[in-house]
C-alpha atoms as a PDB file:
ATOM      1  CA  UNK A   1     107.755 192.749-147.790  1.00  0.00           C
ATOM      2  CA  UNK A   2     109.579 196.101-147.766  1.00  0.00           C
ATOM      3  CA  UNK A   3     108.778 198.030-143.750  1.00  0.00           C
ATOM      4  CA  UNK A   4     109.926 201.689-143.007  1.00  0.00           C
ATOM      5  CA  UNK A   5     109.113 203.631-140.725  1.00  0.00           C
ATOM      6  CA  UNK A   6     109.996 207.808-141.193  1.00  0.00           C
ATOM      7  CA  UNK A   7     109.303 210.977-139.138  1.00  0.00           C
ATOM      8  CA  UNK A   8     106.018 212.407-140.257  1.00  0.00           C
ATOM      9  CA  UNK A   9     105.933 216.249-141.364  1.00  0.00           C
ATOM     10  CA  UNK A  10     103.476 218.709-142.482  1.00  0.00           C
ATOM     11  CA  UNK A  11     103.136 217.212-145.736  1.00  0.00           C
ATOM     12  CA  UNK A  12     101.708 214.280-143.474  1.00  0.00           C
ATOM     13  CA  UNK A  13      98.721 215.969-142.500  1.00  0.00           C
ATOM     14  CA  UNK A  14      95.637 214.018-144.497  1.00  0.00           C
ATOM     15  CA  UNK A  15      97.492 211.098-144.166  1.00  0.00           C
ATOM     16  CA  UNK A  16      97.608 210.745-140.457  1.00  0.00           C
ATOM     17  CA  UNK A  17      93.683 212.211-140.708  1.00  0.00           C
ATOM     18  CA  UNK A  18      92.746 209.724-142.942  1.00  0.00           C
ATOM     19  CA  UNK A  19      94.426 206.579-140.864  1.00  0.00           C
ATOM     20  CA  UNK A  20      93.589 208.204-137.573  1.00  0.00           C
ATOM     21  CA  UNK A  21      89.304 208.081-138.497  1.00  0.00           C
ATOM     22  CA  UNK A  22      89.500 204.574-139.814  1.00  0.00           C
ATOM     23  CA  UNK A  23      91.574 203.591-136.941  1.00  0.00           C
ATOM     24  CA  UNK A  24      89.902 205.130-133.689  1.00  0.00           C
ATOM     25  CA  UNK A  25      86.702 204.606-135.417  1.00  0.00           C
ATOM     26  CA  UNK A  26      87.275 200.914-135.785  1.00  0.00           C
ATOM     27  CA  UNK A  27      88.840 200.117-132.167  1.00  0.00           C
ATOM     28  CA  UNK A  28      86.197 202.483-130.581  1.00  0.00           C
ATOM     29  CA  UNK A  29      83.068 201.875-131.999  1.00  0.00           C
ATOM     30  CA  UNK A  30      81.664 199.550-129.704  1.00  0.00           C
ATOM     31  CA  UNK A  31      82.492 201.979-126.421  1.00  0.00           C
ATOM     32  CA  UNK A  32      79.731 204.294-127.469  1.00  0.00           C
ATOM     33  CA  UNK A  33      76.949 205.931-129.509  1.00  0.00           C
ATOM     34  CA  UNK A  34      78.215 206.905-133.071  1.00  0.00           C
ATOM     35  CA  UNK A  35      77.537 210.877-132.074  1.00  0.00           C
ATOM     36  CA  UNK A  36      79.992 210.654-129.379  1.00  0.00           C
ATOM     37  CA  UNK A  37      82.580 209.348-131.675  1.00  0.00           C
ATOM     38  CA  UNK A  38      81.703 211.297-134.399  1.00  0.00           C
ATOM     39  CA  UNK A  39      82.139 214.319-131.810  1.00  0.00           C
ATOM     40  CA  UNK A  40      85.473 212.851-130.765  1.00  0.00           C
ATOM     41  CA  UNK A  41      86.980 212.312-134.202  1.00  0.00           C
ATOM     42  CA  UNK A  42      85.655 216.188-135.775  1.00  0.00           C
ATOM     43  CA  UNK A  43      87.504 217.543-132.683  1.00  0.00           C
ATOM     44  CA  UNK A  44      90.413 215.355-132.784  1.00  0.00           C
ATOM     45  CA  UNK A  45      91.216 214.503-136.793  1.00  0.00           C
ATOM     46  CA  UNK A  46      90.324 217.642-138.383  1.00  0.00           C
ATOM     47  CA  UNK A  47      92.987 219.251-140.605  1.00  0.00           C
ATOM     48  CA  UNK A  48      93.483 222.349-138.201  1.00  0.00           C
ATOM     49  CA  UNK A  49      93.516 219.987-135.236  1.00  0.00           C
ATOM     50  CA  UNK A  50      96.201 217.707-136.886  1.00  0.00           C
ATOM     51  CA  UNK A  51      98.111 220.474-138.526  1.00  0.00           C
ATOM     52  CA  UNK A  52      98.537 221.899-134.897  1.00  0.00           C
ATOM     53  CA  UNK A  53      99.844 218.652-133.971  1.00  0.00           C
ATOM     54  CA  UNK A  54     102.145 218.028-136.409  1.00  0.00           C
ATOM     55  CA  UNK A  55     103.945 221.738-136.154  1.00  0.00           C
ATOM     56  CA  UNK A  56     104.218 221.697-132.433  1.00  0.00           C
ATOM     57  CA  UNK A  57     108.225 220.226-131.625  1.00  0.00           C
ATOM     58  CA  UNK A  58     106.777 218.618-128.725  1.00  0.00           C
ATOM     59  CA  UNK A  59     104.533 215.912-130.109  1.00  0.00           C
ATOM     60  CA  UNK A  60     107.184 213.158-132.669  1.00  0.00           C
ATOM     61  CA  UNK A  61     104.463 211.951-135.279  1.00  0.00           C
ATOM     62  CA  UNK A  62     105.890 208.629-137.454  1.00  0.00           C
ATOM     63  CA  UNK A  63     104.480 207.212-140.457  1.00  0.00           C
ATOM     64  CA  UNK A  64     104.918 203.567-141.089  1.00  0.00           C
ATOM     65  CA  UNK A  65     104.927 202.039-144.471  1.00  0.00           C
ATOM     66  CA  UNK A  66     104.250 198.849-146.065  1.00  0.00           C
ATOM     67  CA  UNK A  67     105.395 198.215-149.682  1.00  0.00           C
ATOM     68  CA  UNK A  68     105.287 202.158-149.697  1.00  0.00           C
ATOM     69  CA  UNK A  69     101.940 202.515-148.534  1.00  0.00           C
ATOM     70  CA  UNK A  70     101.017 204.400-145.504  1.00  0.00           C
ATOM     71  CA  UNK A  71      99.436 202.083-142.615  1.00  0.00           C
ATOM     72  CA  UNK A  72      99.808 203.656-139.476  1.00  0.00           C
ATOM     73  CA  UNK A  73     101.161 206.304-137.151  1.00  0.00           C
ATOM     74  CA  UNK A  74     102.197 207.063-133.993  1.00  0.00           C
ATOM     75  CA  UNK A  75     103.127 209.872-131.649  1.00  0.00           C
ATOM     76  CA  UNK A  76     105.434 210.023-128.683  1.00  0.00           C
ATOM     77  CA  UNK A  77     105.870 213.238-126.012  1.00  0.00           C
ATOM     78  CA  UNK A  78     108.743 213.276-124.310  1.00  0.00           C
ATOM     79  CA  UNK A  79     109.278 214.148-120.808  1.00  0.00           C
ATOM     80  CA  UNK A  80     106.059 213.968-119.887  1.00  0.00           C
ATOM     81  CA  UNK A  81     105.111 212.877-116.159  1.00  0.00           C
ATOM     82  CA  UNK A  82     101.882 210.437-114.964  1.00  0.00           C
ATOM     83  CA  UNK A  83     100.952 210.944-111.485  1.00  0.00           C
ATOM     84  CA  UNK A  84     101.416 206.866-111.093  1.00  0.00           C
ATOM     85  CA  UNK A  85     105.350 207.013-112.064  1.00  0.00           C
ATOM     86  CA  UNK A  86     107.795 208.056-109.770  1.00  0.00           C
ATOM     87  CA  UNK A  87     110.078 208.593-112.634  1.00  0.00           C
ATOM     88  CA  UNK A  88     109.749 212.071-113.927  1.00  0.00           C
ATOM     89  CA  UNK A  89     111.697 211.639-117.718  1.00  0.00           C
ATOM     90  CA  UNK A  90     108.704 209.663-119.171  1.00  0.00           C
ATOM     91  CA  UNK A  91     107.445 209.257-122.596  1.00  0.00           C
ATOM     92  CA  UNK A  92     103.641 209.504-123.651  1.00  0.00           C
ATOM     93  CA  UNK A  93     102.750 206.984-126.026  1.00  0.00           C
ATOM     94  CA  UNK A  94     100.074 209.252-127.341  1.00  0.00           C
ATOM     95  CA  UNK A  95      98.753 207.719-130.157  1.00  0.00           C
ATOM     96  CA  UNK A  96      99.649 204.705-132.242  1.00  0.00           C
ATOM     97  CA  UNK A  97      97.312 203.264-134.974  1.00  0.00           C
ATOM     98  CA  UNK A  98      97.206 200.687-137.650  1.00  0.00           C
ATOM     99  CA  UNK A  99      94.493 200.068-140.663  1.00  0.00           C
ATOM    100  CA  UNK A 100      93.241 196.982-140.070  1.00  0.00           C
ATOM    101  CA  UNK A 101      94.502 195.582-143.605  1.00  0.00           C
ATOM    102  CA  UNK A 102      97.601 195.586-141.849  1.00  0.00           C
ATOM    103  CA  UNK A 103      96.980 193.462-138.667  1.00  0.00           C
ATOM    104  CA  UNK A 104      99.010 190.163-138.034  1.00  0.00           C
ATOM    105  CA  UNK A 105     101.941 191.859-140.411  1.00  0.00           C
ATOM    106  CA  UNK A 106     103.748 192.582-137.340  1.00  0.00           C
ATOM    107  CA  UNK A 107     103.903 196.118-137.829  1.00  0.00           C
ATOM    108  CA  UNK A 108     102.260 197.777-134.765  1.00  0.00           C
ATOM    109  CA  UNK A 109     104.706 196.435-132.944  1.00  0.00           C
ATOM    110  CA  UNK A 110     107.277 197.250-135.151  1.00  0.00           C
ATOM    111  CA  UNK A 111     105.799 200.587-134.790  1.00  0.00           C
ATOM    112  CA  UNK A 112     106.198 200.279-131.005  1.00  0.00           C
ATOM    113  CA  UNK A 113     109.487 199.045-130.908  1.00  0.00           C
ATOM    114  CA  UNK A 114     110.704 202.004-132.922  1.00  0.00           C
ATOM    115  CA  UNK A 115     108.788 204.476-130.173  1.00  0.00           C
ATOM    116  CA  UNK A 116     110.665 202.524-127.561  1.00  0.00           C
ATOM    117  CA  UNK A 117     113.535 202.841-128.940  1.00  0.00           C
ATOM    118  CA  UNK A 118     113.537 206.563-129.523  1.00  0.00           C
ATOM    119  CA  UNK A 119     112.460 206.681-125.743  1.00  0.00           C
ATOM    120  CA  UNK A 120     115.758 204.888-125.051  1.00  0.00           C
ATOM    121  CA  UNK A 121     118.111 207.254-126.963  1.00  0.00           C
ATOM    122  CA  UNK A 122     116.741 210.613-125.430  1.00  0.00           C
ATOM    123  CA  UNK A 123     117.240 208.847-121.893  1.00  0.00           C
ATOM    124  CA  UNK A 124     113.927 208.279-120.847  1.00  0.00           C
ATOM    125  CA  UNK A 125     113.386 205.978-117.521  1.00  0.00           C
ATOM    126  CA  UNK A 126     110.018 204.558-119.271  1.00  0.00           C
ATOM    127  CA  UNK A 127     107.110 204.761-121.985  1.00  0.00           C
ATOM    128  CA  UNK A 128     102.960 205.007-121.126  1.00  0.00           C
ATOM    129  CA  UNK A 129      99.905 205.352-122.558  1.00  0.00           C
ATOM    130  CA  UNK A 130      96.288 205.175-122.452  1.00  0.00           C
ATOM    131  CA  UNK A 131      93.970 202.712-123.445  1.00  0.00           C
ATOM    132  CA  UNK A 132      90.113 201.975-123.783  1.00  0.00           C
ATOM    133  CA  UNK A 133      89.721 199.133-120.968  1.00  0.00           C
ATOM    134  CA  UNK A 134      87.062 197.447-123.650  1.00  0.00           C
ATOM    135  CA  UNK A 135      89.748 197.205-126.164  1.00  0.00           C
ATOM    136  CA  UNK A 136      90.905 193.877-125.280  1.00  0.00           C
ATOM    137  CA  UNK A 137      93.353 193.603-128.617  1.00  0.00           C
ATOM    138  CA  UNK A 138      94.774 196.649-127.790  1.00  0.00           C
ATOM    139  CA  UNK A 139      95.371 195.581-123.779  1.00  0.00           C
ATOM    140  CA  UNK A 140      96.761 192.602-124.814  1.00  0.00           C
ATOM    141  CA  UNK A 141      98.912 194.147-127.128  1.00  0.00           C
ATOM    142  CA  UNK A 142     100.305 196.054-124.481  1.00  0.00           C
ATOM    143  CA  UNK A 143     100.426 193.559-122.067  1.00  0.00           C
ATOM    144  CA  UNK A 144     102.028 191.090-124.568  1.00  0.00           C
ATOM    145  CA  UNK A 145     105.267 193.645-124.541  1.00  0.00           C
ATOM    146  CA  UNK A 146     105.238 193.739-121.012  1.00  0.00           C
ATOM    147  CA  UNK A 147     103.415 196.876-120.602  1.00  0.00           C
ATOM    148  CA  UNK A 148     101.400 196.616-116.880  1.00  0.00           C
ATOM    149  CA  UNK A 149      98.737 198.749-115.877  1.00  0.00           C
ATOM    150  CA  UNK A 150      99.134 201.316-113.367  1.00  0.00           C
ATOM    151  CA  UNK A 151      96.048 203.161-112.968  1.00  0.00           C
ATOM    152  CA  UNK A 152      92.838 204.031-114.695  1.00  0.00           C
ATOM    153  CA  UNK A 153      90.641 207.190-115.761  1.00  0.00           C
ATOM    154  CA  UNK A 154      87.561 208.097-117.528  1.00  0.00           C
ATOM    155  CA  UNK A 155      88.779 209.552-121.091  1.00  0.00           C
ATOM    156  CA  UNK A 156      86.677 212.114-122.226  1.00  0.00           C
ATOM    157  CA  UNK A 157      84.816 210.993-126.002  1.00  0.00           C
ATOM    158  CA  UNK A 158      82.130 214.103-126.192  1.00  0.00           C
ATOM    159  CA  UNK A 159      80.933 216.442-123.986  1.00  0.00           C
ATOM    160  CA  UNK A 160      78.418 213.776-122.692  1.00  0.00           C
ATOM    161  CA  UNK A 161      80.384 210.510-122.773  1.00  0.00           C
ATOM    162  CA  UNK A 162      83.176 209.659-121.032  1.00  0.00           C
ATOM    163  CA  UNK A 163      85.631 205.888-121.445  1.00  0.00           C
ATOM    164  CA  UNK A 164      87.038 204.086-119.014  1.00  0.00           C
ATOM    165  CA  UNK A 165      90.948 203.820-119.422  1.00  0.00           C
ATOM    166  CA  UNK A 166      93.951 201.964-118.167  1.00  0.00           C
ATOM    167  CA  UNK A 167      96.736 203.915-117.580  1.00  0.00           C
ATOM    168  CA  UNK A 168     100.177 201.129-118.525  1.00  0.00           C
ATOM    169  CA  UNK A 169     103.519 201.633-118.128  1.00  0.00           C
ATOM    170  CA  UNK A 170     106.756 200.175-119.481  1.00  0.00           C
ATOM    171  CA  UNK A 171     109.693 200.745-117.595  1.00  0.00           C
ATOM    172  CA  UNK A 172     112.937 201.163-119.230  1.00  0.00           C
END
């Protein structure tokens, strides 16, 4: 089956809002009540909130496609520093996210690969990212490509619910 992966653009915009609710709704549903989610996903997938992201130059937004459907994204800062790194040229994994239609197709890591790999060419020592600590598919996703934790946090859902998060890191 035909995989591509392109640089998302404005014309992206319900696309990645449309993927992005499914997504976070389905690997975060279990870490709390459905307001706090809800809260989370109004503030975070709206089409003003996504539209920002998708126009600022620092955030690098890919769509990946299977038989020309859409069927995930992901976004990648560069340059951007953890506390728990002593390197300083770092990429942020920010965001990557697959409909579950697509699982065991092998294209989230595809999909990472291809973040990696941009990491590479613009010279950065290492990629990391956040994740849920009670997403175990997603830790052991990570884990699986050698990803290791090196911290943790409580990400902020809603104004009255907060997630705890590892912090991993991949070096380069």
């Amino acid at each position: 089956m035909a995989t591509t992966i392109r640089p998302a653009d404005i014309n992206d915009v319900t696309t990645v809002i449309n993927i992005g609710k499914v997504a976070v709704e389905l690997a975060h549903r279990k870490s709390c009540a459905a307001a706090d989610l809800a809260e989370y996903l109004s503030a975070h997938y709206s089409h003003e909130a996504i539209t920002n992201e998708l126009t600022d130059p620092n955030n690098h937004y890919h769509i990946i496609c299977y038989n020309g459907q859409p069927a995930g994204f992901s976004k990648i800062i560069y340059n951007t520093a953890h506390a728990n790194i002593k390197e300083r040229n770092v990429t942020k994994l920010d965001r990557i996210y697959l409909l579950e239609e697509y699982f065991g197709k092998g294209l989230g890591y595809a999909l990472l690969q291809h973040n990696i790999n941009l990491a590479r060419l613009q010279n950065q020592a290492g990629i990391w990212l956040f994740t849920w600590t009670g997403n175990q598919r997603a830790v052991d996703f990570y884990s699986k490509a050698c990803f290791t934790i090196v911290g943790t946090h409580s990400f902020r859902v809603s104004g009255t619910h907060y997630n705890p998060n590892h912090h991993m890191y991949l070096a380069l």
